[in-house]
PDB file of N, CA and C in Angstrom:
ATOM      1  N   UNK A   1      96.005 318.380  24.719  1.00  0.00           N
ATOM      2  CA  UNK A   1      94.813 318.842  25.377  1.00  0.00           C
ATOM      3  C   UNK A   1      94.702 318.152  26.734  1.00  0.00           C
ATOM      4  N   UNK A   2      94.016 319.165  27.897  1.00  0.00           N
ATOM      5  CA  UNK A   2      94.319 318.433  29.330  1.00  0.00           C
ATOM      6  C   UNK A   2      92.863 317.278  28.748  1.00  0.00           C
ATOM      7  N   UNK A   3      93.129 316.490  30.019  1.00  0.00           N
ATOM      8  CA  UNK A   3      92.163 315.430  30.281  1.00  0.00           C
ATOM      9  C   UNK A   3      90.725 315.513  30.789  1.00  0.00           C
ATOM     10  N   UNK A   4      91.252 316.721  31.567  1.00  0.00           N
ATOM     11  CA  UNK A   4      89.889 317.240  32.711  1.00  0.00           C
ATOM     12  C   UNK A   4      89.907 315.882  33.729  1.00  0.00           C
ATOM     13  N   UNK A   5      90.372 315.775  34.779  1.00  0.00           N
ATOM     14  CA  UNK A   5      89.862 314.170  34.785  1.00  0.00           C
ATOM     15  C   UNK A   5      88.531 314.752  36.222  1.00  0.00           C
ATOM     16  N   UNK A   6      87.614 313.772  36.236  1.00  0.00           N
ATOM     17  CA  UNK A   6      86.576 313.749  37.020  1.00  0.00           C
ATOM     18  C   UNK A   6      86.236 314.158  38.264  1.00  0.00           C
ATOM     19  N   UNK A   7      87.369 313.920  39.230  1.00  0.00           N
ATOM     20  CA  UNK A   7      87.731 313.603  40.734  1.00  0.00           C
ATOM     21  C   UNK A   7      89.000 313.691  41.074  1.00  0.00           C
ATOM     22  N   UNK A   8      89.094 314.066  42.224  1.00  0.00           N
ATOM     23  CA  UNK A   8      90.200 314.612  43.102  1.00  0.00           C
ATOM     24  C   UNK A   8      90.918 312.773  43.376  1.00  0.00           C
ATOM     25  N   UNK A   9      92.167 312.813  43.424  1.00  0.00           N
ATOM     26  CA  UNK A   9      92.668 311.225  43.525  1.00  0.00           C
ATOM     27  C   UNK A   9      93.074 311.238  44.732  1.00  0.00           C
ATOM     28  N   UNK A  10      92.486 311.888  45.569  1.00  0.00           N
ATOM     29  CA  UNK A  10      93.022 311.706  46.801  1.00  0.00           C
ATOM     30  C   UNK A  10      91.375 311.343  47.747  1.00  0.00           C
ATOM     31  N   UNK A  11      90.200 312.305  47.730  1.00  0.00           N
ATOM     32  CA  UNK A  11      89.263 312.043  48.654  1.00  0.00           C
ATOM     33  C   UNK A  11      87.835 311.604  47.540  1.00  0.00           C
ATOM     34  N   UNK A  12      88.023 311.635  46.240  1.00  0.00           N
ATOM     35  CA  UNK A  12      86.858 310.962  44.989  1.00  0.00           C
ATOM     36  C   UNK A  12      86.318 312.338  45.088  1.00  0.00           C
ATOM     37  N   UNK A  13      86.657 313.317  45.223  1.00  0.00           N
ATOM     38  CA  UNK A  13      85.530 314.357  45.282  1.00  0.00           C
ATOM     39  C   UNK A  13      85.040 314.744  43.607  1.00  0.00           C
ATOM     40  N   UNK A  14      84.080 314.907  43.522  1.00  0.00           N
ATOM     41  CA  UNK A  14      83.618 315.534  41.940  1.00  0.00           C
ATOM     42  C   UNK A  14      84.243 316.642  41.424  1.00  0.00           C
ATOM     43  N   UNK A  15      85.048 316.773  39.965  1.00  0.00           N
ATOM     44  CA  UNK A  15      85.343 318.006  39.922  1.00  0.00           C
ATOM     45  C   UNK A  15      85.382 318.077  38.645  1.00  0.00           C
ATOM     46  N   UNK A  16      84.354 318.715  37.795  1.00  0.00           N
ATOM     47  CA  UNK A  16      83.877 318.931  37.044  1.00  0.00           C
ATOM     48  C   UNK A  16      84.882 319.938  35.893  1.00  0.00           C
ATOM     49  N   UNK A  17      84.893 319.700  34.495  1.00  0.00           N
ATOM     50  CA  UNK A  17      85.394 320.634  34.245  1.00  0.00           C
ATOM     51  C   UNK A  17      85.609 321.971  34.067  1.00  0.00           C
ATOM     52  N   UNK A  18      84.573 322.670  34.557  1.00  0.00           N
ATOM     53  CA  UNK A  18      84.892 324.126  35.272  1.00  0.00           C
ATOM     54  C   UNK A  18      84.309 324.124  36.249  1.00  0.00           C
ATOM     55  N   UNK A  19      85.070 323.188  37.517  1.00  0.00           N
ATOM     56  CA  UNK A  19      85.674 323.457  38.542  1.00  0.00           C
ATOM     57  C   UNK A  19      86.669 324.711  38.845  1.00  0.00           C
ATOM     58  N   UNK A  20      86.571 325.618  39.421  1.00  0.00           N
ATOM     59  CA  UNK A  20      88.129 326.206  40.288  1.00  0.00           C
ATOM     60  C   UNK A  20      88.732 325.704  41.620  1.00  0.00           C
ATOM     61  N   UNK A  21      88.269 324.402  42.226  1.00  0.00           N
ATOM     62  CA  UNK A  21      88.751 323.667  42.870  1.00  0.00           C
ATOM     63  C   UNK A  21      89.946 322.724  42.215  1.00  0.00           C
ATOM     64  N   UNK A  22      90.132 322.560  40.925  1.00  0.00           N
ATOM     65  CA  UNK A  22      90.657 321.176  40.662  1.00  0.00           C
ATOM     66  C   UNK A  22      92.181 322.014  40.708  1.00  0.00           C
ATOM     67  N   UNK A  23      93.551 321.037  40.741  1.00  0.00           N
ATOM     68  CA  UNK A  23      94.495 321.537  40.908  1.00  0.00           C
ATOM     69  C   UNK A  23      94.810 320.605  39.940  1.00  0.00           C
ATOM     70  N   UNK A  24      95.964 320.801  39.066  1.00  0.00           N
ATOM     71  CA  UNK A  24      96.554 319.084  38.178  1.00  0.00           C
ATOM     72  C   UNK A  24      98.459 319.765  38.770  1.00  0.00           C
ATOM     73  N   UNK A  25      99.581 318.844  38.156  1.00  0.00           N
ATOM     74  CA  UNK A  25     100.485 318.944  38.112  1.00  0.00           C
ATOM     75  C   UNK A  25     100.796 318.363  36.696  1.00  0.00           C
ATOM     76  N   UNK A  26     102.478 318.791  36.142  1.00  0.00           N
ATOM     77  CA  UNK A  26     102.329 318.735  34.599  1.00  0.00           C
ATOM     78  C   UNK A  26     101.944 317.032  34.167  1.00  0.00           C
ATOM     79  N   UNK A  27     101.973 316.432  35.155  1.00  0.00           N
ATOM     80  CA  UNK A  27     101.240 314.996  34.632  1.00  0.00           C
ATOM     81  C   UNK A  27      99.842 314.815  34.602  1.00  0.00           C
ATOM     82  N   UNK A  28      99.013 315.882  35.114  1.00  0.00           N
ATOM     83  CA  UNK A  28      98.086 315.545  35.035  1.00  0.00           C
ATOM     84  C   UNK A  28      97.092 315.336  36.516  1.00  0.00           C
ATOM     85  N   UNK A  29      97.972 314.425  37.158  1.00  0.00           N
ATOM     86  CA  UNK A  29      97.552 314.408  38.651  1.00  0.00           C
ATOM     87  C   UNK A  29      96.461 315.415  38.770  1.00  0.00           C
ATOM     88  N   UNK A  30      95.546 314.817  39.578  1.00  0.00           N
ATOM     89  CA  UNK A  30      93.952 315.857  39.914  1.00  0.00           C
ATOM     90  C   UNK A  30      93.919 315.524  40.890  1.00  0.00           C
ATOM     91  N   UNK A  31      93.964 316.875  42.187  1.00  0.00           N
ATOM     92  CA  UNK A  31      93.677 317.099  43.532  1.00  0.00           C
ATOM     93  C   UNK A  31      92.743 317.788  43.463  1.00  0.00           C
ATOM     94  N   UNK A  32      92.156 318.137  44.627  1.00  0.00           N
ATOM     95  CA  UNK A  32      90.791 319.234  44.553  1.00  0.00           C
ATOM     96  C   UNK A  32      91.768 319.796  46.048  1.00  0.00           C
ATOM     97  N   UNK A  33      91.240 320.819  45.826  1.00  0.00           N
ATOM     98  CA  UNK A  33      92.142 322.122  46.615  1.00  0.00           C
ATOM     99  C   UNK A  33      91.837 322.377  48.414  1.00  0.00           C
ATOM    100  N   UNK A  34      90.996 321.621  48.651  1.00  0.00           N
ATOM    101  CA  UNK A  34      90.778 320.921  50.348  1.00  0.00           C
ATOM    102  C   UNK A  34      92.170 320.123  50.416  1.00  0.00           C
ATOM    103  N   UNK A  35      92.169 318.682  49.831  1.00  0.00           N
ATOM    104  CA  UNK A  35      93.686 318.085  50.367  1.00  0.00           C
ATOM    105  C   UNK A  35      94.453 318.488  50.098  1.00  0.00           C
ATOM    106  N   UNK A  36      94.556 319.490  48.771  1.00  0.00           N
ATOM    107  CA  UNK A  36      96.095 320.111  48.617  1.00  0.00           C
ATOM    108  C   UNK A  36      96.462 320.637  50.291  1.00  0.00           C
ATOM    109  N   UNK A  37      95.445 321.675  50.893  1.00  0.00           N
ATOM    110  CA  UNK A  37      95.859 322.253  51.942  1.00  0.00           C
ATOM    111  C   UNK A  37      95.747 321.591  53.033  1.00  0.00           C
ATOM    112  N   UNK A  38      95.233 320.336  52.852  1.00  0.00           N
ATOM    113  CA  UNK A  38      95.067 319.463  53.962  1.00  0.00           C
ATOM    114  C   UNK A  38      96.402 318.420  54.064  1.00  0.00           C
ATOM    115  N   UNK A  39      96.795 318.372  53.078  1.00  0.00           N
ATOM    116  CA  UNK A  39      97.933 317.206  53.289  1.00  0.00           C
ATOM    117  C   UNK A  39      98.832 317.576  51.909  1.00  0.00           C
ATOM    118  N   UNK A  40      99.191 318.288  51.249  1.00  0.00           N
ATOM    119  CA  UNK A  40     100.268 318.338  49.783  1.00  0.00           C
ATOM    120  C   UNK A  40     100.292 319.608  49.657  1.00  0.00           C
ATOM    121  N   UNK A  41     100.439 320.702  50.280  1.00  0.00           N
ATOM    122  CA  UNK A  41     100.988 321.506  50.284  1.00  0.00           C
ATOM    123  C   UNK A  41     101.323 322.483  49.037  1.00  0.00           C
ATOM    124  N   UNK A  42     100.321 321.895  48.012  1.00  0.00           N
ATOM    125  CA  UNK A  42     101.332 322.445  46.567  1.00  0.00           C
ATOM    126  C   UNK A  42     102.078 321.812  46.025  1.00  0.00           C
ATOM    127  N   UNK A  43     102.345 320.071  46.150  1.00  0.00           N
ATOM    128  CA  UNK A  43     103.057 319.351  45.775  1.00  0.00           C
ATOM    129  C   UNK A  43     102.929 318.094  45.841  1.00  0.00           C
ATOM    130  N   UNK A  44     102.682 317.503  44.239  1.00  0.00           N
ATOM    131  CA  UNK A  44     101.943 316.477  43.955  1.00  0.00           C
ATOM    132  C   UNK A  44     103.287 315.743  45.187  1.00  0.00           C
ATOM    133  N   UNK A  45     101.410 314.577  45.358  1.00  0.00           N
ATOM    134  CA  UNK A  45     102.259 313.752  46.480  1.00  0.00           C
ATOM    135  C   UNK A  45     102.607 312.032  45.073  1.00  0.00           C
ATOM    136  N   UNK A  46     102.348 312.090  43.764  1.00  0.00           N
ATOM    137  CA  UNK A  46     102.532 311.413  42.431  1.00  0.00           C
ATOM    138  C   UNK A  46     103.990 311.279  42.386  1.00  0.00           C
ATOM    139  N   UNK A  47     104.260 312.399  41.751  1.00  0.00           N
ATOM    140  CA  UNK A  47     105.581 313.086  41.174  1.00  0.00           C
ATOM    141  C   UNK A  47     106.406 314.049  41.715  1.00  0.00           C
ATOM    142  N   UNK A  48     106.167 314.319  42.632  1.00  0.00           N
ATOM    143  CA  UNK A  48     106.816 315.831  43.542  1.00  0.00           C
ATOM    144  C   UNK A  48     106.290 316.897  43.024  1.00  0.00           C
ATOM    145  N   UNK A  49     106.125 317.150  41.292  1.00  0.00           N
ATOM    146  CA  UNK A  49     105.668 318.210  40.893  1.00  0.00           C
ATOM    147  C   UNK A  49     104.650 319.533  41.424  1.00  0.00           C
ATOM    148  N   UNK A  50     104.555 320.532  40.957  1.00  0.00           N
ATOM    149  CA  UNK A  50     103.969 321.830  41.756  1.00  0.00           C
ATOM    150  C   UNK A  50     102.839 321.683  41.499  1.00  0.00           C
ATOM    151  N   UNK A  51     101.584 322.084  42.177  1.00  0.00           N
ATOM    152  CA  UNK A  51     100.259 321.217  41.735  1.00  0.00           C
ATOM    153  C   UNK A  51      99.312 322.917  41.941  1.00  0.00           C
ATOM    154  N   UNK A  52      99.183 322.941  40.736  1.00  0.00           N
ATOM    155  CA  UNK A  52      98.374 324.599  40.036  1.00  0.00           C
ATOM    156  C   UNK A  52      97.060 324.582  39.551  1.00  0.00           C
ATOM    157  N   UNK A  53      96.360 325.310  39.754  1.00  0.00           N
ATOM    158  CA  UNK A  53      95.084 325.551  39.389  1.00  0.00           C
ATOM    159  C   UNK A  53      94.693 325.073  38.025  1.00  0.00           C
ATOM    160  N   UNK A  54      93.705 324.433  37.670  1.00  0.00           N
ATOM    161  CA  UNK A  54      93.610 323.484  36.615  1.00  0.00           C
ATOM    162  C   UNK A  54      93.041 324.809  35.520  1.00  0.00           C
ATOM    163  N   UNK A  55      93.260 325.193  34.611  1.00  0.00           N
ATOM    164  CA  UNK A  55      92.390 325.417  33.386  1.00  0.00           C
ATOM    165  C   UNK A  55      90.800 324.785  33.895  1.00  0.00           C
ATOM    166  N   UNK A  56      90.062 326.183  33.052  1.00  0.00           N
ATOM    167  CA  UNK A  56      89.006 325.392  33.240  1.00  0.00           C
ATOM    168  C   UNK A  56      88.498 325.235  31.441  1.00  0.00           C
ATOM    169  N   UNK A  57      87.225 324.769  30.897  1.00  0.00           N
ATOM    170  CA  UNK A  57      87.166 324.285  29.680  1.00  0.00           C
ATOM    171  C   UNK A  57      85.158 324.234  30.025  1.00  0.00           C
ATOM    172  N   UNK A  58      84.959 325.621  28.822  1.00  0.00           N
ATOM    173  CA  UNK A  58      83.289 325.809  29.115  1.00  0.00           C
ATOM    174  C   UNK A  58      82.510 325.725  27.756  1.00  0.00           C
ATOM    175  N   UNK A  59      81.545 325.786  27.194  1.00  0.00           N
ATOM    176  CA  UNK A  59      81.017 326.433  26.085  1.00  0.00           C
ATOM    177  C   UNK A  59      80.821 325.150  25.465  1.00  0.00           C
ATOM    178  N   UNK A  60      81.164 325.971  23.919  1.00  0.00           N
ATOM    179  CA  UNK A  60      81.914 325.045  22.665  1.00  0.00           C
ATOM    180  C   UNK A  60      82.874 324.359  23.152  1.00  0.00           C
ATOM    181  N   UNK A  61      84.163 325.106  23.351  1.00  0.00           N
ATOM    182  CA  UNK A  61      85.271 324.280  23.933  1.00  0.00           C
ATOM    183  C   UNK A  61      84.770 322.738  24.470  1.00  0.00           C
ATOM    184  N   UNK A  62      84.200 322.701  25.589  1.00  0.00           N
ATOM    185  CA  UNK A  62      83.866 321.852  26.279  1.00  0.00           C
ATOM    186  C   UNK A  62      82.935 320.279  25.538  1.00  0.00           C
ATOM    187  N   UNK A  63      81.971 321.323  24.716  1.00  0.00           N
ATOM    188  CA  UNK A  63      81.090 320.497  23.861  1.00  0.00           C
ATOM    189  C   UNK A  63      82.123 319.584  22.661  1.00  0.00           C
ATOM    190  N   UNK A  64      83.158 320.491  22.096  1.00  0.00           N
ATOM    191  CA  UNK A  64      83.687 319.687  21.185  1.00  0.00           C
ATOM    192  C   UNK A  64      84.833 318.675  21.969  1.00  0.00           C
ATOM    193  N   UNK A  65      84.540 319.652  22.958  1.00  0.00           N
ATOM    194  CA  UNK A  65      86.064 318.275  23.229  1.00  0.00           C
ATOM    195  C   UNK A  65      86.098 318.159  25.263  1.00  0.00           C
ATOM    196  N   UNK A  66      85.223 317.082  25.201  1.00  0.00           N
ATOM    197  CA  UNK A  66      84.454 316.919  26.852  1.00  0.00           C
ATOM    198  C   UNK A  66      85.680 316.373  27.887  1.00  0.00           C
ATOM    199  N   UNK A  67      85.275 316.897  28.834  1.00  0.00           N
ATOM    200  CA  UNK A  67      85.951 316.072  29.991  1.00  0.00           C
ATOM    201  C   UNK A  67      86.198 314.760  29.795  1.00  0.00           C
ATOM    202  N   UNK A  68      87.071 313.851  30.855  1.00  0.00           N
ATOM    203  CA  UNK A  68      87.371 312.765  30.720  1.00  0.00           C
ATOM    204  C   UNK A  68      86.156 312.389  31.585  1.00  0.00           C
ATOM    205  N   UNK A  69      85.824 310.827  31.685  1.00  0.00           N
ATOM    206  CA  UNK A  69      85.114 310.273  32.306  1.00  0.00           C
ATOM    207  C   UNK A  69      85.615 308.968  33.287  1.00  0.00           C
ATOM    208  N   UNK A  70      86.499 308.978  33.124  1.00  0.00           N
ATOM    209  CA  UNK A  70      87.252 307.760  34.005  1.00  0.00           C
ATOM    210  C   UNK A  70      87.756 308.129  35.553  1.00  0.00           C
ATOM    211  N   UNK A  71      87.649 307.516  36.044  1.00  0.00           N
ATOM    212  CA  UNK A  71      88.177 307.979  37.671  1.00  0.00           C
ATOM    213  C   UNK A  71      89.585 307.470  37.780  1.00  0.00           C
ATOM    214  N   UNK A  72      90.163 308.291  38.865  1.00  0.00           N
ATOM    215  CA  UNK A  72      91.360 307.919  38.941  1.00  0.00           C
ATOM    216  C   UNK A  72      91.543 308.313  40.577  1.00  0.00           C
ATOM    217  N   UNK A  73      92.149 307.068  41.638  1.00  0.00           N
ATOM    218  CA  UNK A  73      92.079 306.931  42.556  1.00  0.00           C
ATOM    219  C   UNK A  73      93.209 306.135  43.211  1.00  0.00           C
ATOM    220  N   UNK A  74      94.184 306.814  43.618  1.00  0.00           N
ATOM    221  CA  UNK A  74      95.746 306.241  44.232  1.00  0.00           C
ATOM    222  C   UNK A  74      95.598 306.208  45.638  1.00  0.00           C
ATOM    223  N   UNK A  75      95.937 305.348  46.119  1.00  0.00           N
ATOM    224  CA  UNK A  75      96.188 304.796  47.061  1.00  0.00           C
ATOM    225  C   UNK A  75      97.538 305.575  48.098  1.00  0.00           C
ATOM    226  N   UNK A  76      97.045 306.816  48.712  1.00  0.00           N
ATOM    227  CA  UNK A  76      97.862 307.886  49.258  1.00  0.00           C
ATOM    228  C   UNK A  76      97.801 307.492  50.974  1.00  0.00           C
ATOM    229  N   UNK A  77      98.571 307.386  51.778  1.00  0.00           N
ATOM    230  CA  UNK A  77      98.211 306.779  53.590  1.00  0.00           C
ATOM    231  C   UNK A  77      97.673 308.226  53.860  1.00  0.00           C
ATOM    232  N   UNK A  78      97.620 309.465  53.498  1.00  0.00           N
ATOM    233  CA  UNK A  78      97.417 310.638  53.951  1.00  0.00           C
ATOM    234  C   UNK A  78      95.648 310.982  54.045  1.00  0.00           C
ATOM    235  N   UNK A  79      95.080 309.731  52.782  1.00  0.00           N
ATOM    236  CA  UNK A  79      93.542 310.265  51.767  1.00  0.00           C
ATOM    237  C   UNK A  79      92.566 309.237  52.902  1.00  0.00           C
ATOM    238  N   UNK A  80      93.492 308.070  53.314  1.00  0.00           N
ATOM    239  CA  UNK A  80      92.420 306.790  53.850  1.00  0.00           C
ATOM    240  C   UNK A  80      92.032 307.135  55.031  1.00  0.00           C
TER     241      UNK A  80
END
């Protein structure tokens, strides 16, 4: 099951789990879709991997099994 994670790891932006901003790559990595086109192109700047529109997760779904709550924030020269 994805993570959902909170925020974009590049600018902290909020991104909720049904967001259609959030992008992940198969690790997981969470961009929000401003820096993809601002600086990553479609390609985690993590892993190289292809960085795709996240699933989103609403309802029940969501209720039984919630977003993550932890932030996650890498240290990219492209984000500072």
């Amino acid at each position: 099951m994805l993570e959902l994670r909170p925020n974009c790891e590049c600018c902290d932006r909020d991104l909720p789990a049904e967001s259609p901003d959030a992008l992940i790559c198969s690790f997981e990595c969470t961009f929000c879709r401003t820096c993809n086109g601002r600086h990553f192109q479609g390609q985690c700047p993590n892993c190289g991997g292809q960085l795709v529109a996240r699933p989103t997760r609403t309802g029940n779904a969501l209720l039984n099994n919630p977003a993550a709550t932890q932030r996650v924030n890498k240290p990219h020269t492209v984000c500072t």
